[in-house]
Protein backbone atom coordinates (compact mmCIF):
# COMPACT_ATOMS: atom_id res chain seq x y z
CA UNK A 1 19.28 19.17 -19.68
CA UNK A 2 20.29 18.10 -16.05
CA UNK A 3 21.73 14.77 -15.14
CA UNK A 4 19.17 12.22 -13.22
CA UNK A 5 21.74 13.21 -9.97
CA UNK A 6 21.21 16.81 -10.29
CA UNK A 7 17.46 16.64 -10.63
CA UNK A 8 17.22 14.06 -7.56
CA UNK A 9 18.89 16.58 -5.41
CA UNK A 10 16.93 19.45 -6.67
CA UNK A 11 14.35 20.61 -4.46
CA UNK A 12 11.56 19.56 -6.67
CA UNK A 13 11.18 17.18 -9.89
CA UNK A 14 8.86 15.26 -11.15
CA UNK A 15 9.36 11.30 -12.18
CA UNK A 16 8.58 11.78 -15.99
CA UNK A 17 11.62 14.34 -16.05
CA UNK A 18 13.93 12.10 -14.03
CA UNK A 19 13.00 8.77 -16.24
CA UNK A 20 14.22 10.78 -19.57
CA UNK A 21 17.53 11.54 -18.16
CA UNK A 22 17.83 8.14 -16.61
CA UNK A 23 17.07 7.53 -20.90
CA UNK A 24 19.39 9.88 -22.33
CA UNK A 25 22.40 9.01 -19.67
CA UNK A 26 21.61 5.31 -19.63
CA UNK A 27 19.92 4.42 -22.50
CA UNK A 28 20.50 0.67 -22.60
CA UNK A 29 19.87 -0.22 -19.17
CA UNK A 30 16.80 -2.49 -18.20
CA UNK A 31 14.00 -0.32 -16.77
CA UNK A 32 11.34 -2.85 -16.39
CA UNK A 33 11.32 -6.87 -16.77
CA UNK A 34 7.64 -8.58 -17.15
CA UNK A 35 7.96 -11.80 -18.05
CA UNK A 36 9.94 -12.58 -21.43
CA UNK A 37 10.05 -9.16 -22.08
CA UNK A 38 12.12 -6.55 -20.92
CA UNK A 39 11.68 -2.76 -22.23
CA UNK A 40 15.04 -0.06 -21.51
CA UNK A 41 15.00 3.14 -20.60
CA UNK A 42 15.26 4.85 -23.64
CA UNK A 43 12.57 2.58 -24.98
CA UNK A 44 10.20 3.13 -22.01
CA UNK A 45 10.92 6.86 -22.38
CA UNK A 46 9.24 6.59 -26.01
CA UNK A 47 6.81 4.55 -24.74
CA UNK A 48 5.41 7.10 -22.46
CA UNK A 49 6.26 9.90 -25.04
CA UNK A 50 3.67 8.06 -27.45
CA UNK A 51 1.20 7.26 -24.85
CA UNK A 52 1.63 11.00 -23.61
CA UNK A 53 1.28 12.57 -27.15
CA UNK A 54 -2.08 10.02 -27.51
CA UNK A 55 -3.58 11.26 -24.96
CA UNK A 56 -3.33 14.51 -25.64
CA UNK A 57 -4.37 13.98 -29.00
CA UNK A 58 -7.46 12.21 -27.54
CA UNK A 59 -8.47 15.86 -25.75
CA UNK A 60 -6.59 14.61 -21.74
CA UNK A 61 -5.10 18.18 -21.10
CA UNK A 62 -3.08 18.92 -18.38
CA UNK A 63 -5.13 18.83 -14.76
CA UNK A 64 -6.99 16.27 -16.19
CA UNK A 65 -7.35 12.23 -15.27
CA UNK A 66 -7.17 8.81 -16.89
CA UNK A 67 -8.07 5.79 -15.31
CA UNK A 68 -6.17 2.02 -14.94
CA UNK A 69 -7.63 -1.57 -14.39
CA UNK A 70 -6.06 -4.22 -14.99
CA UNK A 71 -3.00 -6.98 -13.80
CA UNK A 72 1.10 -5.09 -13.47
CA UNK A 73 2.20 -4.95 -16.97
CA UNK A 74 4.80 -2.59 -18.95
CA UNK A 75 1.94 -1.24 -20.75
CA UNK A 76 0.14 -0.37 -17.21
CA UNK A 77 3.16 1.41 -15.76
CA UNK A 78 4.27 3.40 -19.02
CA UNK A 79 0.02 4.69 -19.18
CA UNK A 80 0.65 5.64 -15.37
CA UNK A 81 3.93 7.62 -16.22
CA UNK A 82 2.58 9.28 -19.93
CA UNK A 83 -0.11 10.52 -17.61
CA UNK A 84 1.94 12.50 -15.15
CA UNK A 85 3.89 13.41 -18.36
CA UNK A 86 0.87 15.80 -19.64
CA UNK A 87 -0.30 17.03 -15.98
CA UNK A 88 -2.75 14.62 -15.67
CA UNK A 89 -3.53 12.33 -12.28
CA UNK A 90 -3.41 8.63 -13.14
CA UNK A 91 -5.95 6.99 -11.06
CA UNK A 92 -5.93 3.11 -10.48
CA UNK A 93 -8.03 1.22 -9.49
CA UNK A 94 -9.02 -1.94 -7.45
CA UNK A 95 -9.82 -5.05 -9.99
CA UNK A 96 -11.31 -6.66 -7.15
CA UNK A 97 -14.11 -3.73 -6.68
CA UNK A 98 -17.70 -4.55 -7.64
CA UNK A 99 -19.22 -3.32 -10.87
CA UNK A 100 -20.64 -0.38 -9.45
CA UNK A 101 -17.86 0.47 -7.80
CA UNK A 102 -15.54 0.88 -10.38
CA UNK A 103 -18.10 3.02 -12.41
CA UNK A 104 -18.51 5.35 -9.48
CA UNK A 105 -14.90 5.87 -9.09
CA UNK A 106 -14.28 6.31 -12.82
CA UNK A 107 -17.24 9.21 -12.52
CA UNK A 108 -15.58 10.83 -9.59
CA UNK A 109 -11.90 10.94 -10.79
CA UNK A 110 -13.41 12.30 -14.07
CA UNK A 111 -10.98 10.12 -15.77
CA UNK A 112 -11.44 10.31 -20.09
CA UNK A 113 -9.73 7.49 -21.12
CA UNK A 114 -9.89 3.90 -18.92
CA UNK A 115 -6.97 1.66 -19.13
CA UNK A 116 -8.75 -1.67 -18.75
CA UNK A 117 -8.49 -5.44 -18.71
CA UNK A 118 -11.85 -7.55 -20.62
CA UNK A 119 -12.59 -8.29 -17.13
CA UNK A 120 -12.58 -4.63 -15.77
CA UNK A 121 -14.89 -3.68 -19.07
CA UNK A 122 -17.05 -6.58 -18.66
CA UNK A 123 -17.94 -5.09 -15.16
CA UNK A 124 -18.49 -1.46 -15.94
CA UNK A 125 -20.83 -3.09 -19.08
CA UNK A 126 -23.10 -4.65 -16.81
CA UNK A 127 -23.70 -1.26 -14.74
CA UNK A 128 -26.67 0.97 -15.98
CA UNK A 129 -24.66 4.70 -15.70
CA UNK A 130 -21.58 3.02 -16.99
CA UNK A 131 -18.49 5.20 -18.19
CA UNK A 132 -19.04 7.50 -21.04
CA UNK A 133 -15.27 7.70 -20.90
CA UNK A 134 -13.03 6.09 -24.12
CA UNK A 135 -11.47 2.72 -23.28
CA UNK A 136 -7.56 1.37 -24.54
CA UNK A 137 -7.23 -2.49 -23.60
CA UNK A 138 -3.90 -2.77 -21.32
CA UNK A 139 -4.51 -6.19 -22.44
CA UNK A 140 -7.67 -8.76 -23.97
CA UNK A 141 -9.90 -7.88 -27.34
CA UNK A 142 -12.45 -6.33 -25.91
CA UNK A 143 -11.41 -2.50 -26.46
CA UNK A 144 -8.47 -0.99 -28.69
CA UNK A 145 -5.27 -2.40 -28.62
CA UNK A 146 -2.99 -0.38 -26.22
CA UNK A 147 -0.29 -0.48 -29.38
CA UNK A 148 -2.13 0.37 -31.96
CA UNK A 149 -4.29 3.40 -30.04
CA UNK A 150 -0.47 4.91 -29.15
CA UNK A 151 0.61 7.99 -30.99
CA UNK A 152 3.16 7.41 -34.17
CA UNK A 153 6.94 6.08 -32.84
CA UNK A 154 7.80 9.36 -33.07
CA UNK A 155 5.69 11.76 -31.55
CA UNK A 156 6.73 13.37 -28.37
CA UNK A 157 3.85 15.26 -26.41
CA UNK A 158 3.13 19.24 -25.73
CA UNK A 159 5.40 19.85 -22.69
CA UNK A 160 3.36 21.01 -19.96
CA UNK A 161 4.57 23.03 -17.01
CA UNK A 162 3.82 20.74 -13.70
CA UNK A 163 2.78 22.28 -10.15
CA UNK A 164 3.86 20.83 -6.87
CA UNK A 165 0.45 21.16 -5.81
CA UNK A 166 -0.69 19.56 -8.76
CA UNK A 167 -2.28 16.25 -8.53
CA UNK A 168 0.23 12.90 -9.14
CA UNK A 169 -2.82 10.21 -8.39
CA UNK A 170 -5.64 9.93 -7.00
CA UNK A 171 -5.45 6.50 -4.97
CA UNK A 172 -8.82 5.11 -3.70
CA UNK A 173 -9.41 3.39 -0.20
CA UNK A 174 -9.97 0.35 -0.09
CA UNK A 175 -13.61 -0.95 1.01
CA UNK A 176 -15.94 -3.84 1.44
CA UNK A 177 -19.04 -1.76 1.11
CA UNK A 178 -20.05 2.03 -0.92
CA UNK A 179 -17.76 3.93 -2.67
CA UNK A 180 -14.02 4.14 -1.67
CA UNK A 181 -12.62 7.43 -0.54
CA UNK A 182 -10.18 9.17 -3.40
CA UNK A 183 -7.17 10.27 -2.29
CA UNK A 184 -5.76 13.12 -3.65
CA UNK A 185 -1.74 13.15 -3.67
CA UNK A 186 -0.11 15.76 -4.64
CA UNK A 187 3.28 15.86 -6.69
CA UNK A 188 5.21 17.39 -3.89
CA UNK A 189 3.89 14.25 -1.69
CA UNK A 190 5.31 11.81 -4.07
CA UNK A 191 8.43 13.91 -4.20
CA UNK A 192 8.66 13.35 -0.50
CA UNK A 193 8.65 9.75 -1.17
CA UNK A 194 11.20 9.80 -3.31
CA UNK A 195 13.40 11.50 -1.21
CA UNK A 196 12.40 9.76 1.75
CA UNK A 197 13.69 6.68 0.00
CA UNK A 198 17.29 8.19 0.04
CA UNK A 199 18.46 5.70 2.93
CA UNK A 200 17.27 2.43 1.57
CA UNK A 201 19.59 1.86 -1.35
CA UNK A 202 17.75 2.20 -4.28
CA UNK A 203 19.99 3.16 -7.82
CA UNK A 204 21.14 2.01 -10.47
CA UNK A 205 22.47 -1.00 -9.51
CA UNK A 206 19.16 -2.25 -7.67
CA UNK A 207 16.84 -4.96 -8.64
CA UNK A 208 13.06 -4.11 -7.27
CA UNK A 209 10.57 -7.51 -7.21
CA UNK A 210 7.17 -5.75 -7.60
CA UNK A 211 4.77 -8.37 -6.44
CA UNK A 212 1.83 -6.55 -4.81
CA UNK A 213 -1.02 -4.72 -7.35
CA UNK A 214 -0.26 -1.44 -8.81
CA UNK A 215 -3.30 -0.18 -7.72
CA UNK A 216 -1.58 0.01 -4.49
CA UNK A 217 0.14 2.79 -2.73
CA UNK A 218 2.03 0.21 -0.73
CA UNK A 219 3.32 -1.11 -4.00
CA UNK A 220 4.15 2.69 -5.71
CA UNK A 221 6.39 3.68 -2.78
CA UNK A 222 8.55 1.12 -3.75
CA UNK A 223 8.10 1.12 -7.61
CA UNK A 224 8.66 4.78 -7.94
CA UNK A 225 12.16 5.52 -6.31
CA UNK A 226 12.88 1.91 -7.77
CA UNK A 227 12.46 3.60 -11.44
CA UNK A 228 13.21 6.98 -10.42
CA UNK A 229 16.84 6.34 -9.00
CA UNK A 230 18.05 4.35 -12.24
CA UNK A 231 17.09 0.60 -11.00
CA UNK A 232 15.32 -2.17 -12.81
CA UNK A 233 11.61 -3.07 -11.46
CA UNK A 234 10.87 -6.68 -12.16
CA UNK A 235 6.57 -7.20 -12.53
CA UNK A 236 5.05 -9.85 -10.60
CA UNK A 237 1.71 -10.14 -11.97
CA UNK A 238 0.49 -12.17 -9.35
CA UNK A 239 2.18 -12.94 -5.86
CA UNK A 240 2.77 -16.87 -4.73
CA UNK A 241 5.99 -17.68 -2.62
CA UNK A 242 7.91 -20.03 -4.54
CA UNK A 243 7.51 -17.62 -7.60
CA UNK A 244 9.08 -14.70 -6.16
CA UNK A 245 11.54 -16.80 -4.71
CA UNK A 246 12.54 -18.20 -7.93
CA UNK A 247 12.40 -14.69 -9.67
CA UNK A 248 14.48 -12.98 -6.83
CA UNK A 249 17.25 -15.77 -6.83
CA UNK A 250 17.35 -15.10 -10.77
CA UNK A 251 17.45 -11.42 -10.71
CA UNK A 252 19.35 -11.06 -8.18
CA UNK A 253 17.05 -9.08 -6.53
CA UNK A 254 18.42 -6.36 -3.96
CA UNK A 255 14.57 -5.14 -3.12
CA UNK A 256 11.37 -5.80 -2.18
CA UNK A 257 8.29 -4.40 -0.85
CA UNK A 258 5.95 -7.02 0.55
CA UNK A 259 3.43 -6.88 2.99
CA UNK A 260 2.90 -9.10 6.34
CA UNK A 261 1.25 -12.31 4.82
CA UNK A 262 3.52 -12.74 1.99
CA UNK A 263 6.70 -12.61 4.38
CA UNK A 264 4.54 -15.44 6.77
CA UNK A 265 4.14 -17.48 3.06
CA UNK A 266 7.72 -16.77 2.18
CA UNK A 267 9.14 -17.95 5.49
CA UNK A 268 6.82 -20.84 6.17
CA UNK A 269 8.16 -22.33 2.65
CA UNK A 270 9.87 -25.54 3.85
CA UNK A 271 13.00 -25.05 1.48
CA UNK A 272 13.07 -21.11 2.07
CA UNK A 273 16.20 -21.61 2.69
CA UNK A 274 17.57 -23.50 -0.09
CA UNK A 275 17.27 -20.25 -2.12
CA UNK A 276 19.92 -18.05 -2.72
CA UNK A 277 18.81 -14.88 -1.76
CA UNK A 278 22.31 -13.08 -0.71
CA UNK A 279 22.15 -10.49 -3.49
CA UNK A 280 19.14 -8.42 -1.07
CA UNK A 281 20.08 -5.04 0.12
CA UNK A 282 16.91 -4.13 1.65
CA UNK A 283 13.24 -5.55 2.10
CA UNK A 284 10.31 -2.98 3.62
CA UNK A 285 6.93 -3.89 4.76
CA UNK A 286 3.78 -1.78 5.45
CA UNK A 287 0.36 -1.71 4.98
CA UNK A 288 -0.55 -4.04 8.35
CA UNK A 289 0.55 -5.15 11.57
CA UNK A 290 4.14 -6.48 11.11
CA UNK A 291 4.39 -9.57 14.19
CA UNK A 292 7.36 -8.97 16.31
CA UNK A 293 8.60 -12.84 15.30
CA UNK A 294 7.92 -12.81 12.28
CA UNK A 295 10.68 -9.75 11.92
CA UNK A 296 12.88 -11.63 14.20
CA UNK A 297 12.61 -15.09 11.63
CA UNK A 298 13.31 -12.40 8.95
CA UNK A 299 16.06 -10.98 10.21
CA UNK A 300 17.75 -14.48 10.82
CA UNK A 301 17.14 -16.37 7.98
CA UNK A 302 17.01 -13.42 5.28
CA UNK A 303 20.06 -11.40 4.03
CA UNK A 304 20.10 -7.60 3.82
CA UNK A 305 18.23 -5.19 5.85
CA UNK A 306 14.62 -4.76 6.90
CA UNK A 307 12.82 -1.99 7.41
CA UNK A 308 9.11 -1.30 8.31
CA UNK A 309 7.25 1.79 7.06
CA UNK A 310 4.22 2.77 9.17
CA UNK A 311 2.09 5.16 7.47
CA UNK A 312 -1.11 5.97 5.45
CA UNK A 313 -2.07 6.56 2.15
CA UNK A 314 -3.41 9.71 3.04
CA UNK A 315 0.01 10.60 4.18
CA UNK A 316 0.70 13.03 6.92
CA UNK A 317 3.40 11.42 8.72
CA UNK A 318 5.54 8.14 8.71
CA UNK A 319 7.59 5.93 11.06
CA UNK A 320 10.63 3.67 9.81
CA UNK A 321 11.87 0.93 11.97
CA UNK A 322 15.28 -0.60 10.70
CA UNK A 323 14.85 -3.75 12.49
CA UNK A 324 18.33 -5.29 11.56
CA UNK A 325 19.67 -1.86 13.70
CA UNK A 326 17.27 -2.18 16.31
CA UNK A 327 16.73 -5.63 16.89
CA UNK A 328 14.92 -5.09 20.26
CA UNK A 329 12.82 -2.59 19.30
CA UNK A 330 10.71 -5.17 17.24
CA UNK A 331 7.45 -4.92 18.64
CA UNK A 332 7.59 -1.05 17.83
CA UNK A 333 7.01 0.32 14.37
CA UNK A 334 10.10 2.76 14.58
CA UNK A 335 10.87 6.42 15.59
CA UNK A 336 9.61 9.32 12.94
CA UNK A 337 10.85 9.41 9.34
CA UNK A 338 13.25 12.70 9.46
CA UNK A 339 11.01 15.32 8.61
CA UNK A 340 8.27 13.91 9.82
CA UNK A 341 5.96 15.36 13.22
CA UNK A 342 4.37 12.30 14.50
CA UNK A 343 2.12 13.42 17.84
CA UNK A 344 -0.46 11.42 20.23
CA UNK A 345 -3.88 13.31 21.17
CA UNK A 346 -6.52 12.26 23.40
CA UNK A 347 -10.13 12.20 23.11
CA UNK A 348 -10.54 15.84 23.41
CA UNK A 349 -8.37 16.20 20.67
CA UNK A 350 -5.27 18.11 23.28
CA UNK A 351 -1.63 16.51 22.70
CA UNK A 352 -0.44 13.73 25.51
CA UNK A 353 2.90 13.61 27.00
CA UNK A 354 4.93 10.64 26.00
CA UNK A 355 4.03 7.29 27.38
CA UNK A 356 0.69 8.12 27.31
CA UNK A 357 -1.95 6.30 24.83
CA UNK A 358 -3.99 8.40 22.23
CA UNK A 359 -4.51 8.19 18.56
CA UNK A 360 -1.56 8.75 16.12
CA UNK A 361 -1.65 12.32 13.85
CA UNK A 362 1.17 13.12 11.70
CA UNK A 363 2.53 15.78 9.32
CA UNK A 364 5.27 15.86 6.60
CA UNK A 365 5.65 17.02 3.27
CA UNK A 366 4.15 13.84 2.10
CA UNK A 367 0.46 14.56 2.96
CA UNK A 368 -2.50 14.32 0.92
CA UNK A 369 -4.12 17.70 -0.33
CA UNK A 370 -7.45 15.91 0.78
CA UNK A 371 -10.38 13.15 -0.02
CA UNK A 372 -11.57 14.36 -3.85
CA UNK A 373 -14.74 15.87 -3.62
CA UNK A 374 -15.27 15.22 -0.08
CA UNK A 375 -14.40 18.26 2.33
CA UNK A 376 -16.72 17.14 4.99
CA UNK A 377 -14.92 13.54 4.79
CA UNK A 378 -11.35 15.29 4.30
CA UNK A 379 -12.20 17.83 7.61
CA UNK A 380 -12.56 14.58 10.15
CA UNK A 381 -9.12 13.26 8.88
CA UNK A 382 -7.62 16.37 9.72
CA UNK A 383 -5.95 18.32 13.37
CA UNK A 384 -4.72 21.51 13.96
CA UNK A 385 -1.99 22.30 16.38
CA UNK A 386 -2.19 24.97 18.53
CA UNK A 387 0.29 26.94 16.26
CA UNK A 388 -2.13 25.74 13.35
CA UNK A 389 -0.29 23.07 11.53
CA UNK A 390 -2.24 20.75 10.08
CA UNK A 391 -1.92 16.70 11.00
CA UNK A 392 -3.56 13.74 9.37
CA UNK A 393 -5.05 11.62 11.92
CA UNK A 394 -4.32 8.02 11.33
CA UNK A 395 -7.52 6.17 13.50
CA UNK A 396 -4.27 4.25 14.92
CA UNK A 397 -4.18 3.60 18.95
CA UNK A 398 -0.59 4.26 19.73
CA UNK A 399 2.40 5.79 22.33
CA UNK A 400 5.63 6.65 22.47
CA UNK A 401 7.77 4.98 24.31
CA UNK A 402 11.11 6.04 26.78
CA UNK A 403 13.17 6.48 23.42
CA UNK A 404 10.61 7.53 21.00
CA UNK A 405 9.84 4.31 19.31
CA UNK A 406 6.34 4.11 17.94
CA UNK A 407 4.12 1.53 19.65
CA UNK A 408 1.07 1.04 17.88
CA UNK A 409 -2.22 -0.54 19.65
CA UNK A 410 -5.46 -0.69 17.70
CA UNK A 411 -7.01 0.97 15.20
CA UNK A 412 -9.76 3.09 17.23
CA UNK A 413 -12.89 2.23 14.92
CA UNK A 414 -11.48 -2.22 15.70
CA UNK A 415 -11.35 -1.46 19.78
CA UNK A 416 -13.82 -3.11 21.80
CA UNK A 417 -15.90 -1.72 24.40
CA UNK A 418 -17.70 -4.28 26.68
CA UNK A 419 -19.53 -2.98 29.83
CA UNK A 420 -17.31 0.39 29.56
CA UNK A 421 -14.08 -1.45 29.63
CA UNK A 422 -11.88 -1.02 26.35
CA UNK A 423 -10.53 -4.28 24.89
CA UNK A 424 -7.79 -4.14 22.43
CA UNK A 425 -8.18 -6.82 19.91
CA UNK A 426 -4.17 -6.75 19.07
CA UNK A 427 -3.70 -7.90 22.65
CA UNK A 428 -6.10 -10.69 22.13
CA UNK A 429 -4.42 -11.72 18.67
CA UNK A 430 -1.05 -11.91 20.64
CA UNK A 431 -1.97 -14.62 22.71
CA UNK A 432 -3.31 -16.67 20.64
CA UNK A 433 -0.49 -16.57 18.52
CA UNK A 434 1.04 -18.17 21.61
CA UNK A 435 -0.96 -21.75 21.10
CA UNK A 436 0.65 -23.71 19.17
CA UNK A 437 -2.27 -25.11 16.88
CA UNK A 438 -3.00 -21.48 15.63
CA UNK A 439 -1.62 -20.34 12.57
CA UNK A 440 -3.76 -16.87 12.48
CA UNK A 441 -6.03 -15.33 14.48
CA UNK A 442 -8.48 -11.98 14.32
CA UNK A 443 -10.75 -10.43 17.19
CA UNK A 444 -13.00 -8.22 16.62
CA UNK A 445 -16.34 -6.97 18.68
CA UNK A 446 -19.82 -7.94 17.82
CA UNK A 447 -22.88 -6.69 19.47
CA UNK A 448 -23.93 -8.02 23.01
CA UNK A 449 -27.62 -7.16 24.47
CA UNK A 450 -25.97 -7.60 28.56
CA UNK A 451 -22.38 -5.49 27.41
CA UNK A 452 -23.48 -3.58 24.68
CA UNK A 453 -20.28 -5.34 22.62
CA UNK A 454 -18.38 -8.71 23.33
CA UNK A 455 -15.30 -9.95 21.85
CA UNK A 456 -15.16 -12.99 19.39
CA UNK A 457 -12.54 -14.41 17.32
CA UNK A 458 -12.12 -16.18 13.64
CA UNK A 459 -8.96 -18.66 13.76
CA UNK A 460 -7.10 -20.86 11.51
CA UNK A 461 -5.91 -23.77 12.53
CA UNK A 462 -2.21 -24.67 11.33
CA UNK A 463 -1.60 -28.16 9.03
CA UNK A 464 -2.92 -31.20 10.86
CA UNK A 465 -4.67 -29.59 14.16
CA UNK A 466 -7.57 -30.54 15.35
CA UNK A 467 -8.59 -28.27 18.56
CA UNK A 468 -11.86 -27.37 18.00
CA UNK A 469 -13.72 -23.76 18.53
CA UNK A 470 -14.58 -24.61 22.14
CA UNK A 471 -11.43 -25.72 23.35
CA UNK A 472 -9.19 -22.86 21.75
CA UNK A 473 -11.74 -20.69 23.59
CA UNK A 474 -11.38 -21.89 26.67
CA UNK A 475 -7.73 -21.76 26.47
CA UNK A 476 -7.50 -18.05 25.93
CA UNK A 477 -10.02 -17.31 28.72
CA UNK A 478 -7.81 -18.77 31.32
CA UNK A 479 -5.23 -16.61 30.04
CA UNK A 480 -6.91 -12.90 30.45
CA UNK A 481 -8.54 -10.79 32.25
CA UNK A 482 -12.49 -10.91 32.46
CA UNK A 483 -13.86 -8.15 30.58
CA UNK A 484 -11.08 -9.70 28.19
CA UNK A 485 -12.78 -13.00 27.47
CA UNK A 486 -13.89 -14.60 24.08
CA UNK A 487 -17.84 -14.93 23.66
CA UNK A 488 -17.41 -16.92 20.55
CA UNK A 489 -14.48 -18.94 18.26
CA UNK A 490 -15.63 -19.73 14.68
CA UNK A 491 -12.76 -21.51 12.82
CA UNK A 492 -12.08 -20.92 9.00
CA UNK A 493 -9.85 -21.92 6.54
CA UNK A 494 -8.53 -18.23 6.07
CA UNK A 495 -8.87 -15.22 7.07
CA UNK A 496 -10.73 -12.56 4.50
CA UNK A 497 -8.31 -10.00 3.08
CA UNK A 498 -8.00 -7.13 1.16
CA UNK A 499 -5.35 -7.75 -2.55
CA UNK A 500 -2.85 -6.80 -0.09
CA UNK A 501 -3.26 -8.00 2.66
CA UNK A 502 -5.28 -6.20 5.32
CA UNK A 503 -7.73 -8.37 7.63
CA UNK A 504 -11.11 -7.33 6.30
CA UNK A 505 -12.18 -7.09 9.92
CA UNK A 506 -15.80 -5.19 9.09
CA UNK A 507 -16.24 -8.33 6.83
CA UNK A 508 -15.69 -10.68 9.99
CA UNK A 509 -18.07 -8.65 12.03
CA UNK A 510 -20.84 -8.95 9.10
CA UNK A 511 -20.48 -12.65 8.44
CA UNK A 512 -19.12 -14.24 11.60
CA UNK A 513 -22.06 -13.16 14.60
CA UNK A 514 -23.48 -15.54 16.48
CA UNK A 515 -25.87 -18.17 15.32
């Protein structure tokens, strides 16, 4: 059998493979920590072995699908893994989805065996075209015990020969309203994850904190090379800032992947700094915008590098910006992963020259074979070059600037257009950052009957401030340009996110118009 070493610099492998020689060379090393209990790699190996040789039993062959719901738990990640194991996709999904939600995407992954939480079953209960599909409790009564539906401690599963084509997950969108997209990722695209992951010091050595939902593919590009390269993942079932500080300072964690409002709650923790947190190697963030000063605070006051990952789910092609190595390049999200063909086209979908502003497309070996069941849907994200290759476009506003560093603008579907002038909400966000009463801020358009849209704004106020709507509205109007200025300020305790993070901005636009 290979070594772990000679399969990660193979030109394909597959995680399940890697994870048993990570067992049989390193047998009594921690693999995962969740809570009190810790499980090693040669235990998690038999873990999945049993939970791949169940399923099988229970008629998931290979190319088919099981479904997860449910909180980050050693049970959840070794169902994931036993899945990929047989040639099946593992497909989780969102706890925070509505009922019907989470029955339509059980349907459309054509998942035969859900991996759920009593919550998660409660929901799909209430719906009248609920699951036909068999059900294993990752945890609760309501369904069969995850231990006692595994296969006997002994039973190891059919092998199965796996495809890079063939599907690793299918991850769905996230959405306020309908049915989230699936996306359909390939092995080879997770392979290119892995490898992509080469510079960031991941191994056997490494301590991961996982603290954002494994429903996530911000949270998988960091759990899987964390696994995959020999290192311990530590579970975070749910995120708050003194917790993971405390569990980083006593795992001496060297990783993390945390998105934008969990390093603002990390940072603005007034004893931060009273926690010894020298044992980092490397912290990434993705998922949303990434403020210049909030990199810069990072950078200062945290040990170890940082490094941002621009990208999409879908894949196609990603950006890395090592901020400790280029501190002035903060307000950029970095130059191309190597490997990776990021381009800017215009509105006639023809390539611009650099400086210019277009949306973002991108191509790798990391790219999503397409939306599942949805080639209309999976034909808009796509562009062909004039040689043919084929780009995912991102819906990100962006341009390159004099030495190739990524800077990103809007998101084209969150510009404004009032009276035929295009307002860029990020632009707006920036300077109200600037006021010192404002802890966050989000513009967005709603509709105007004189200027077809106008821009308004939802703001939270920071401890102990009391501007009011008006005033903060007035302030940033003396500040811009005309076609520029606010219409409305509505001020809110918080700002409406998705589990990780993301400003639900479509959910601002329903709830916040004008009285």
């Amino acid at each position: 059998m290979p070594t772990a070493a000679e399969l990660l610099q193979s030109d394909f492998s597959t995680m399940p493979d890697i994870i048993r020689a990570h067992a049989a060379e390193r047998p009594d090393h921690i693999a995962i920590i969740d809570g009190e209990r810790r499980v090693t790699f040669a235990a998690f190996d038999r873990l999945v072995d049993r939970a791949a040789a169940a399923m099988q039993r229970d008629g998931v062959g290979n190319g088919g699908a099981i479904a997860l719901c449910g909180p980050s738990s050693i049970a959840y990640v070794a169902a994931y893994v036993a899945a990929l194991r047989i040639g099946a996709a593992a497909c989780p999904l969102a706890p925070s989805s509505t009922a019907a939600q989470l029955a339509a995407m059980m349907k459309d992954c054509g998942a035969s065996i859900l991996f759920l939480d009593d919550a998660a079953s409660a929901a799909i209960d209430a719906v009248e075209e609920r699951p036909a599909a068999r059900r294993v409790a990752l945890e609760g009564a309501a369904n069969t015990a995850f231990d006692s539906w595994l296969a006997p401690v002994d039973a190891r599963p059919a092998p199965v020969r796996i495809d890079p084509e063939q599907t690793f997950n299918i991850i769905y969108s996230s959405g306020t309203t309908g049915t989230p997209k699936g996306i359909v990722q390939p092995h080879r695209m997770r392979w290119g994850h892995i490898r992509r992951a080469e510079g960031l010091g991941y191994g056997p050595d490494s301590v991961t904190v996982v603290s954002t939902p494994l429903y996530s593919n911000t949270t998988l590009v960091s759990l899987i090379p964390a696994l995959v390269r020999g290192g311990t993942a530590v579970l975070m079932r749910k995120f708050d800032a003194r917790g993971f500080l405390e569990l980083a300072q006593t795992h001496r964690a060297t990783h993390a992947m945390l998105v934008p409002v969990q390093y603002r709650r990390l940072m603005d923790m007034p004893d931060f700094d009273s926690f010894d947190l020298s044992s980092f190697r490397m912290k990434t963030c993705t998922s949303a915008p990434f403020a210049a000063d909030l990199k810069a605070d990072i950078l200062k006051r945290w040990p170890g590098g940082l490094v941002e990952i621009y990208g999409m789910t879908e894949g196609g092609g990603s950006c890395l910006l090592r901020a400790h190595e280029h501190p002035d390049k903060l307000h950029t999200v970095g130059q191309p992963a190597p490997g990776h063909d990021i381009r800017i086209i215009g509105e006639d979908g023809r390539e611009l020259a650099r400086g210019e502003t277009g949306e973002v497309v991108g191509r790798s070996m990391s790219i999503m074979s397409g939306y599942h069941n949805q080639p209309a849907k999976t034909a808009e994200a796509e562009w062909f070059s004039p040689s043919g290759e084929r780009f995912i476009r991102t819906g990100d506003v962006g341009r390159f600037d004099e030495d190739g560093f990524l800077v990103l603008g809007d998101r084209k579907k969150d510009m404004i257009i009032t009276g035929g002038f295009n307002v860029y909400p990020s632009d707006l966000e920036a300077e109200l950052a600037k006021h010192p009463a404002i802890a966050e801020a989000a513009v967005f358009g709603v509709p105007s009957r004189e200027w077809g849209e106008t821009p308004a704004a939802c703001i939270v106020l920071r401890e102990g401030a009391t501007n009011t709507a008006e005033d903060l509205r007035q302030w940033l109007n003396a500040r811009v340009g005309k076609t520029q200025r606010l219409s409305f300020v509505r001020l809110a305790p918080s700002l409406p996110r998705s589990s990780i993070g993301k400003v639900l901005k479509r959910q601002l636009r329903d709830e916040f118009l004008p009285d």
